[in-house]
Protein backbone atom coordinates (compact mmCIF):
# COMPACT_ATOMS: atom_id res chain seq x y z
CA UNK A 1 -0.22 10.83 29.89
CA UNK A 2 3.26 9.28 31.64
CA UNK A 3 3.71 11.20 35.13
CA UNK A 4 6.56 9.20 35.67
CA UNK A 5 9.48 11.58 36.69
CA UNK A 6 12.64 11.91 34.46
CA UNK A 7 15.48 12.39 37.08
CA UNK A 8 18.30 13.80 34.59
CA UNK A 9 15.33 16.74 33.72
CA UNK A 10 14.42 19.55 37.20
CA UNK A 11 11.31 21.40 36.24
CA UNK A 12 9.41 23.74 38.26
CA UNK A 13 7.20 25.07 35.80
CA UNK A 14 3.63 23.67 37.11
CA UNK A 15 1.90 24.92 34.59
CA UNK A 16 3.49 22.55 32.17
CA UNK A 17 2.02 19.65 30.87
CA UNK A 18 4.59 17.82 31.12
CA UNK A 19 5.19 19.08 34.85
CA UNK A 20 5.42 15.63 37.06
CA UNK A 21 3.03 16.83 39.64
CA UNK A 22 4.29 17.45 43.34
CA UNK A 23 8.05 16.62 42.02
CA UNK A 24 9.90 19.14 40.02
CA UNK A 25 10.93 16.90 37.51
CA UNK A 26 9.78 16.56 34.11
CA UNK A 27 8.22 13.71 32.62
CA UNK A 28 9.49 13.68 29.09
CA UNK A 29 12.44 11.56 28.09
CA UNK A 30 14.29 14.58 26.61
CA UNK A 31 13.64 18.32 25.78
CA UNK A 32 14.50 20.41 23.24
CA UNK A 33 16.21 24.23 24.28
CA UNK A 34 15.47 27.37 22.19
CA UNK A 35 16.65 30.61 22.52
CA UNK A 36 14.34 33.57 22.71
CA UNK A 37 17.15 36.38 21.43
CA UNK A 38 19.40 35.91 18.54
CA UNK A 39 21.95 37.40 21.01
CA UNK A 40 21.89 34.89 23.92
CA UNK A 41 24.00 35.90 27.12
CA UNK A 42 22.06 34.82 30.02
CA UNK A 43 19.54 32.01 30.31
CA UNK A 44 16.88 34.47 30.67
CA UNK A 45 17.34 34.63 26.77
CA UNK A 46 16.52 30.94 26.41
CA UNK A 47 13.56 28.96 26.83
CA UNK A 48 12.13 25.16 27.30
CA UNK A 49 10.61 24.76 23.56
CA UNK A 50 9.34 21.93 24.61
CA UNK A 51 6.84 23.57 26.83
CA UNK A 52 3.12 22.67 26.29
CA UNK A 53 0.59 24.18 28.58
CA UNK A 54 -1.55 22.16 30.96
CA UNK A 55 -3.37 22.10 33.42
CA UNK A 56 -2.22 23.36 37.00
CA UNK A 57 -2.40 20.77 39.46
């Protein structure tokens, strides 16, 4: 798997497997937002879709 940091994407979500290790960067060339409320007004309602879980390093 790449673990070559993308510097236009901060990530600190470790748990991620896309999560570039030590860095909080993530290592996908883009990511796709979603929204978790039909009624978005904060960014608590929205959420990395792109998210696949991994392994915590």
């Amino acid at each position: 798997m790449n673990k070559t940091p993308n510097n236009s994407i901060r990530c600190s979500v470790n748990r991620c497997a896309y999560h570039c290790g030590e860095q909080n960067y993530c290592t996908l060339n883009e990511i796709k937002v979603g929204c978790c409320d039909a009624n978005v007004t904060n960014c608590a309602n929205t959420e990395c879709a792109s998210f696949q879980l991994g392994t915590k390093q």
